[in-house]
PDB file of N, CA and C in Angstrom:
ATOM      1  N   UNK A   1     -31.591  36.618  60.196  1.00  0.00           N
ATOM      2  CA  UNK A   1     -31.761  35.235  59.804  1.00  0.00           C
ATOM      3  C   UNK A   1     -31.351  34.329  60.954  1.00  0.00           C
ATOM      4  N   UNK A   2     -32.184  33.440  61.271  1.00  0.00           N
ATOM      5  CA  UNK A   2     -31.444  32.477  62.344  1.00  0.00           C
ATOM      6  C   UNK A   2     -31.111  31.005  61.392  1.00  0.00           C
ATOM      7  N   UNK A   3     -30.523  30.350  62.380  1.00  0.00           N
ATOM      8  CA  UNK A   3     -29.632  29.627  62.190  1.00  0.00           C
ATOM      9  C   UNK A   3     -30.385  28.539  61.321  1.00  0.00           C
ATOM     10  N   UNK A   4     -31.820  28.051  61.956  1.00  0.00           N
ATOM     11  CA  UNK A   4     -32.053  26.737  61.490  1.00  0.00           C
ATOM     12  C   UNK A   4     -33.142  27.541  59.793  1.00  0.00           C
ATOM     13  N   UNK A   5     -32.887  28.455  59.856  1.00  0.00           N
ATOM     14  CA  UNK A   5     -33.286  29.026  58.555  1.00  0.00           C
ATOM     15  C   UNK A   5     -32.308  28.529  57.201  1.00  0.00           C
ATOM     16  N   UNK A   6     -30.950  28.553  58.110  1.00  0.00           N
ATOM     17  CA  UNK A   6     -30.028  27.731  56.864  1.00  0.00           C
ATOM     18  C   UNK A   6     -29.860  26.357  56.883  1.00  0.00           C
ATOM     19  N   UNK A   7     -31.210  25.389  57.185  1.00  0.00           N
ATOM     20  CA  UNK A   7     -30.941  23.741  57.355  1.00  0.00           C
ATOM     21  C   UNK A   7     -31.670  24.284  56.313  1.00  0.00           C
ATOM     22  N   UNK A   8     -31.047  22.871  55.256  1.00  0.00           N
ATOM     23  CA  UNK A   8     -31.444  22.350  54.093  1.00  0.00           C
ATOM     24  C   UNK A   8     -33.208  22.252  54.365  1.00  0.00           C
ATOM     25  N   UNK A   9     -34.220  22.269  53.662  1.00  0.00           N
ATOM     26  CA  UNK A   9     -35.412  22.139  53.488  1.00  0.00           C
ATOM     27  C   UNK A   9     -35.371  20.604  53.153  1.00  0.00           C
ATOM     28  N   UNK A  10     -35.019  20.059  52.614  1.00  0.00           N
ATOM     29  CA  UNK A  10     -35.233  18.252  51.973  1.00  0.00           C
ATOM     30  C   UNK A  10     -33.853  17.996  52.169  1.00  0.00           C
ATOM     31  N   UNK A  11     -33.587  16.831  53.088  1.00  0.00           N
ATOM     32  CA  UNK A  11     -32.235  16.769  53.747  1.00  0.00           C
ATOM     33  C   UNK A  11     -32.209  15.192  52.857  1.00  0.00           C
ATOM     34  N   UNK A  12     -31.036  15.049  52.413  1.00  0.00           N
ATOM     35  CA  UNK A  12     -30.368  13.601  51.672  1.00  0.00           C
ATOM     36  C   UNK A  12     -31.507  12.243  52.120  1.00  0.00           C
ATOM     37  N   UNK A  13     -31.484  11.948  50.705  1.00  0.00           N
ATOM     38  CA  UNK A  13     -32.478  10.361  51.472  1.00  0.00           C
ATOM     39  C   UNK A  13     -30.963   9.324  51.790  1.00  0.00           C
ATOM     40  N   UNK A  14     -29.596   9.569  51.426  1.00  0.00           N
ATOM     41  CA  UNK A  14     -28.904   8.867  51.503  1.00  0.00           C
ATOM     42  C   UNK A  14     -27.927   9.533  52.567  1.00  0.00           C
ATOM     43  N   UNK A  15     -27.285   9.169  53.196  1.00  0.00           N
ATOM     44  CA  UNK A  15     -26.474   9.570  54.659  1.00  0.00           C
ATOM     45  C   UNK A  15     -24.783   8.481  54.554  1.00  0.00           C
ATOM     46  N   UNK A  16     -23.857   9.265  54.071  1.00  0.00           N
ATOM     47  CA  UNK A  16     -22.682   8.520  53.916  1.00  0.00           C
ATOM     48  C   UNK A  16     -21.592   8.624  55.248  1.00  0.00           C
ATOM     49  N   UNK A  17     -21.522   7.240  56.009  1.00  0.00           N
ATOM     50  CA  UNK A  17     -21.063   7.802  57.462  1.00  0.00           C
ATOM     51  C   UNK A  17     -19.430   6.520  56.944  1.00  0.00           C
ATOM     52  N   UNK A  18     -17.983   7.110  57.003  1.00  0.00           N
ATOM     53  CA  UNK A  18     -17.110   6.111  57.306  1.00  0.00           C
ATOM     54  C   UNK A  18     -16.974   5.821  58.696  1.00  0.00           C
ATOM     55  N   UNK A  19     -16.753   4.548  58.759  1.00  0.00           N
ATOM     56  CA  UNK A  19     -16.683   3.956  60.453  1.00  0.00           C
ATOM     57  C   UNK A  19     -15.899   2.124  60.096  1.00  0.00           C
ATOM     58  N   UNK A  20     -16.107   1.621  61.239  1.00  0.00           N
ATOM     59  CA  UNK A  20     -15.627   0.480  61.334  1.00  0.00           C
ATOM     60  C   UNK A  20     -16.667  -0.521  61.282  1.00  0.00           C
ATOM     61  N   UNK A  21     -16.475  -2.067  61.339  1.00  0.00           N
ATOM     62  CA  UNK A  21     -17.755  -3.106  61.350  1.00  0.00           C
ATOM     63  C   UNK A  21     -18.355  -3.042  62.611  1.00  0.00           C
ATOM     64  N   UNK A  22     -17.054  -2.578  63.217  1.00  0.00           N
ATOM     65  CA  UNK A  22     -17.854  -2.477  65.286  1.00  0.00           C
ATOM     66  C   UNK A  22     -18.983  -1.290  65.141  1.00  0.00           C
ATOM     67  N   UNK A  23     -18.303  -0.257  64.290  1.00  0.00           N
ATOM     68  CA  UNK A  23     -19.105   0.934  64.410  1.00  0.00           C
ATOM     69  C   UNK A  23     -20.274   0.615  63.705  1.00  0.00           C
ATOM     70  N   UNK A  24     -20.221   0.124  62.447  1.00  0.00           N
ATOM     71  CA  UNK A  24     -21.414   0.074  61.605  1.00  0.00           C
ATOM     72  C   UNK A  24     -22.409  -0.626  62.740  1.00  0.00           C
ATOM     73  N   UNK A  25     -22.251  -2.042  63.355  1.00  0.00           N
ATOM     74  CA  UNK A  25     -23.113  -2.826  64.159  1.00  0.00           C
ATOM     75  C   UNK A  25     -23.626  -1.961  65.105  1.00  0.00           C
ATOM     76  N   UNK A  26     -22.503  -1.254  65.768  1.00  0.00           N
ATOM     77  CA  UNK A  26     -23.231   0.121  66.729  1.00  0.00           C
ATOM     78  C   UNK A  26     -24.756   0.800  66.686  1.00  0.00           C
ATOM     79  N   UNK A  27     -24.365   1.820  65.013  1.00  0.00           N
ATOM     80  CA  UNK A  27     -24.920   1.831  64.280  1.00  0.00           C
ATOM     81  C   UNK A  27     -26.954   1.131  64.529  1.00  0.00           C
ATOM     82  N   UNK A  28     -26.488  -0.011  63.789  1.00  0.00           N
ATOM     83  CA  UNK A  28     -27.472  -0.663  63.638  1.00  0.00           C
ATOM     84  C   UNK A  28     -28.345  -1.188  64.489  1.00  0.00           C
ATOM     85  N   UNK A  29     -27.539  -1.561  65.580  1.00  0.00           N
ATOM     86  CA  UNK A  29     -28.155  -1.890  67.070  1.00  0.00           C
ATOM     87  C   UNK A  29     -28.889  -0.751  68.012  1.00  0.00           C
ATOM     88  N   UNK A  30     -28.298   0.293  67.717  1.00  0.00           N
ATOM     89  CA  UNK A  30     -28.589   1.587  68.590  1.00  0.00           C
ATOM     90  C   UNK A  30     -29.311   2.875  67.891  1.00  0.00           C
ATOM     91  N   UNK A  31     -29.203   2.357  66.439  1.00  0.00           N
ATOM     92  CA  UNK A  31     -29.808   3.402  66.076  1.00  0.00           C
ATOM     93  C   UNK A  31     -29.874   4.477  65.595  1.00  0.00           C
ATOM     94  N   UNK A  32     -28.603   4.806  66.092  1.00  0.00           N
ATOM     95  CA  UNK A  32     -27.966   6.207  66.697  1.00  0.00           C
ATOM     96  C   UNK A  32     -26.345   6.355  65.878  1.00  0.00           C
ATOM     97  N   UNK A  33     -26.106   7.595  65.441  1.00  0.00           N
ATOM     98  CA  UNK A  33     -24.883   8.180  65.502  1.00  0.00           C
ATOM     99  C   UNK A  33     -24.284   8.712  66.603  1.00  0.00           C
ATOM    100  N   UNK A  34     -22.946   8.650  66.811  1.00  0.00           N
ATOM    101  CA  UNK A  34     -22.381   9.860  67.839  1.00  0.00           C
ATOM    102  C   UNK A  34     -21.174  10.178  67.080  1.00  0.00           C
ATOM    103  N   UNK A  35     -21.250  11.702  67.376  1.00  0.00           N
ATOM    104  CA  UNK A  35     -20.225  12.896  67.437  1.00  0.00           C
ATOM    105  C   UNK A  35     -19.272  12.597  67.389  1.00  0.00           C
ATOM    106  N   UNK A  36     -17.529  12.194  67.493  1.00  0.00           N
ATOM    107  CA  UNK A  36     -16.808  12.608  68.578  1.00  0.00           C
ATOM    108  C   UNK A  36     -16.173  13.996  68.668  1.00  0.00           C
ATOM    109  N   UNK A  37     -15.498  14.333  69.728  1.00  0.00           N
ATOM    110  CA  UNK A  37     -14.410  15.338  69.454  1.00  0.00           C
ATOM    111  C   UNK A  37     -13.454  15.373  68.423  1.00  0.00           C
ATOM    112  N   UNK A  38     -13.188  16.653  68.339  1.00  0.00           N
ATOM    113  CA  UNK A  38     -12.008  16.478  67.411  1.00  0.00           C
ATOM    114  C   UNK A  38     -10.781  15.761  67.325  1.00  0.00           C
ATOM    115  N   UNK A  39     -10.292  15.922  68.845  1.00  0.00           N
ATOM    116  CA  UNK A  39      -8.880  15.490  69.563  1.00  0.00           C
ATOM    117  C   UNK A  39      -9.428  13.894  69.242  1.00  0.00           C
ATOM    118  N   UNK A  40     -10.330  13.641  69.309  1.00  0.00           N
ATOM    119  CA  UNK A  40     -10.378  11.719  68.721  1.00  0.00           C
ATOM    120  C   UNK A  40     -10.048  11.566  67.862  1.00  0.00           C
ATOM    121  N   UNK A  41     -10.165  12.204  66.510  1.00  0.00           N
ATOM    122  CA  UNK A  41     -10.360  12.087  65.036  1.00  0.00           C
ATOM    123  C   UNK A  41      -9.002  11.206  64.686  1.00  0.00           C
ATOM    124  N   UNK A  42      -8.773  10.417  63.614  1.00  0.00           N
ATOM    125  CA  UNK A  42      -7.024  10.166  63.446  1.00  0.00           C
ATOM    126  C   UNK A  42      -6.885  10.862  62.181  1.00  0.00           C
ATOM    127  N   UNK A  43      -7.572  12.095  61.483  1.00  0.00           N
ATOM    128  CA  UNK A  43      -6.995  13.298  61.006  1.00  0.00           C
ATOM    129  C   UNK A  43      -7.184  14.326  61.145  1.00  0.00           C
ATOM    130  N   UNK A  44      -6.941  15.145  62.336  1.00  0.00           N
ATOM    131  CA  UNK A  44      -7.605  16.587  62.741  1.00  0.00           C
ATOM    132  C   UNK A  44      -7.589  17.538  61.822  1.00  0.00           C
ATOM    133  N   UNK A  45      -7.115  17.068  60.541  1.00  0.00           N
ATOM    134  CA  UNK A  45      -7.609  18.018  58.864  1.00  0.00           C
ATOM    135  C   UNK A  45      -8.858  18.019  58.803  1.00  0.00           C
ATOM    136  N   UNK A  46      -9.815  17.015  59.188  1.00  0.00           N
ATOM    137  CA  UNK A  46     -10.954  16.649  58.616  1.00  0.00           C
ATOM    138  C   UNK A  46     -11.827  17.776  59.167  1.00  0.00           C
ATOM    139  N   UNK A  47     -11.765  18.324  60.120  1.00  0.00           N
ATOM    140  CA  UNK A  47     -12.097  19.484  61.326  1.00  0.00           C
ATOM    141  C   UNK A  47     -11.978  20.478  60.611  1.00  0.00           C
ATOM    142  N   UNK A  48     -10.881  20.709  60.264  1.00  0.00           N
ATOM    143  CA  UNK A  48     -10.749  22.359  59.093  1.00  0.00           C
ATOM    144  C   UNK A  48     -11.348  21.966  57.897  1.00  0.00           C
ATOM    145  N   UNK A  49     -11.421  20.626  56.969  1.00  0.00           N
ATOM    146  CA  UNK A  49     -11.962  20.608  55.856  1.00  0.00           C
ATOM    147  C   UNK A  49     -13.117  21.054  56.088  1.00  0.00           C
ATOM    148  N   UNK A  50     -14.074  20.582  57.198  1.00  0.00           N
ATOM    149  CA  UNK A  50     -15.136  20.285  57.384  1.00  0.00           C
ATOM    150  C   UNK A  50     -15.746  21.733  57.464  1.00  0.00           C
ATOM    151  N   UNK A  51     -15.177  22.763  58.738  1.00  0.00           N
ATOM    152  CA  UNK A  51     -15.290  23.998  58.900  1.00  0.00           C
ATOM    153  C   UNK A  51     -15.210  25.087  57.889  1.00  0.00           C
ATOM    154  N   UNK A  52     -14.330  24.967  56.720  1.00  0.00           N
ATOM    155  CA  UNK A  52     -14.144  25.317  56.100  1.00  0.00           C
ATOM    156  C   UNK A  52     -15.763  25.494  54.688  1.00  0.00           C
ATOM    157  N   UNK A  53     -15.850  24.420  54.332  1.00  0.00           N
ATOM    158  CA  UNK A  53     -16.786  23.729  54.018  1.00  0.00           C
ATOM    159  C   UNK A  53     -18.129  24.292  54.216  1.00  0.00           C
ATOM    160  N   UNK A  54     -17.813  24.239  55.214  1.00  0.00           N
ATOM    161  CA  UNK A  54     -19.475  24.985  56.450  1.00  0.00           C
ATOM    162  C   UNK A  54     -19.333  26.271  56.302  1.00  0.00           C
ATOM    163  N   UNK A  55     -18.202  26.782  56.612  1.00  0.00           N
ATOM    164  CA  UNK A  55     -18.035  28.938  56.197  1.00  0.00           C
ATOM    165  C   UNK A  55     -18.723  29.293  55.129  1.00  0.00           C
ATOM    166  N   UNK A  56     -18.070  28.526  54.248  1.00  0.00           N
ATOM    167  CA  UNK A  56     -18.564  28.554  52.212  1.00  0.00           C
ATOM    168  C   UNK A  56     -19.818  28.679  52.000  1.00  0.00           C
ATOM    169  N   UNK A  57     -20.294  27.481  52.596  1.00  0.00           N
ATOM    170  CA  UNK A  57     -22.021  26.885  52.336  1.00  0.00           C
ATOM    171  C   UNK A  57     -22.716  28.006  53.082  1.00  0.00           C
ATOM    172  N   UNK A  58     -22.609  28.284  54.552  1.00  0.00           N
ATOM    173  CA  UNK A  58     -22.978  29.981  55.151  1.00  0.00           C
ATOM    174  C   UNK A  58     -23.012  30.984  54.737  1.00  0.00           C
ATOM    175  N   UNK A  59     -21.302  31.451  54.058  1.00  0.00           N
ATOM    176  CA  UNK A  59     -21.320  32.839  53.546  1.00  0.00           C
ATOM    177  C   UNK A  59     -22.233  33.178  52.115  1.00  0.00           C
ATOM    178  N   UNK A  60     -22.351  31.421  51.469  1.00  0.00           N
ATOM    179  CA  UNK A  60     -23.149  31.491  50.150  1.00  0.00           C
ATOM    180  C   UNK A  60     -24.803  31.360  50.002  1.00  0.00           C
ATOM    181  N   UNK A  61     -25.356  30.989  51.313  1.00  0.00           N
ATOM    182  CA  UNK A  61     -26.661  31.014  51.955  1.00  0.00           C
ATOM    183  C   UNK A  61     -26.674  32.839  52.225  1.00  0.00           C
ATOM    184  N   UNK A  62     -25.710  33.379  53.568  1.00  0.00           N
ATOM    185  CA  UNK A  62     -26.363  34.442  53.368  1.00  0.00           C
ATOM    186  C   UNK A  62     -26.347  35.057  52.501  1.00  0.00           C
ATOM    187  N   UNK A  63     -25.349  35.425  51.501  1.00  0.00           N
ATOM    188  CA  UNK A  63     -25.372  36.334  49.991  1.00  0.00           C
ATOM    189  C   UNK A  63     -26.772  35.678  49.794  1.00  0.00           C
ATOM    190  N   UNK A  64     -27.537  34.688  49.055  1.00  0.00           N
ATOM    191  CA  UNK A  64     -28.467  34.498  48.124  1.00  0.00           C
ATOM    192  C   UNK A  64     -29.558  35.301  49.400  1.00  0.00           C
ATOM    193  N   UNK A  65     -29.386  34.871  50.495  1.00  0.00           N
ATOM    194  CA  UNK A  65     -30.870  35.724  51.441  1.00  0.00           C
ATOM    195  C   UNK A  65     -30.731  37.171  51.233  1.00  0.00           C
ATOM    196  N   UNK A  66     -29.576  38.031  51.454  1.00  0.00           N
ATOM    197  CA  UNK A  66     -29.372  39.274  50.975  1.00  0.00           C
ATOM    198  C   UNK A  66     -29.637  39.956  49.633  1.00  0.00           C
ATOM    199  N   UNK A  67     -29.663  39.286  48.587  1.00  0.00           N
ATOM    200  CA  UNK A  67     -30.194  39.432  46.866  1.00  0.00           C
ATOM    201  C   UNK A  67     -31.252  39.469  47.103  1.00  0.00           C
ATOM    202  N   UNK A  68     -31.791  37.862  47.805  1.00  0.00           N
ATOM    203  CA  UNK A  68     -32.961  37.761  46.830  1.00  0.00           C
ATOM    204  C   UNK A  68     -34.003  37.934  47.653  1.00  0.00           C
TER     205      UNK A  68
END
């Protein structure tokens, strides 16, 4: 199985991003999201929630490809 086999097929019509008013205008002006690193974050929990999160949703994608 490769990787982009486990992107969602119909991805959210809605996209929930927290940020600031600078960021939102960013945002809006540019178009564009960016990334940052982790070491930016001001809760480097959010990194393990997140990873964590992502293992789950993986290990429970490949089980259903392996069944079914």
């Amino acid at each position: 199985m490769k990787l982009e086999d486990l992107k969602p097929q119909n991805p959210p019509q809605i996209l929930y991003h927290y940020t600031s008013q600078e960021g939102l205008m960013g945002i809006i002006t540019e178009r564009c999201i960016w990334a940052s690193k982790i070491h930016y974050l001001n809760d480097s929990e959010e990194f393990s929630i997140a990873l964590d999160l992502a293992g789950r949703e993986l290990k429970k994608r490949l089980e259903a490809e392996r069944e079914g």
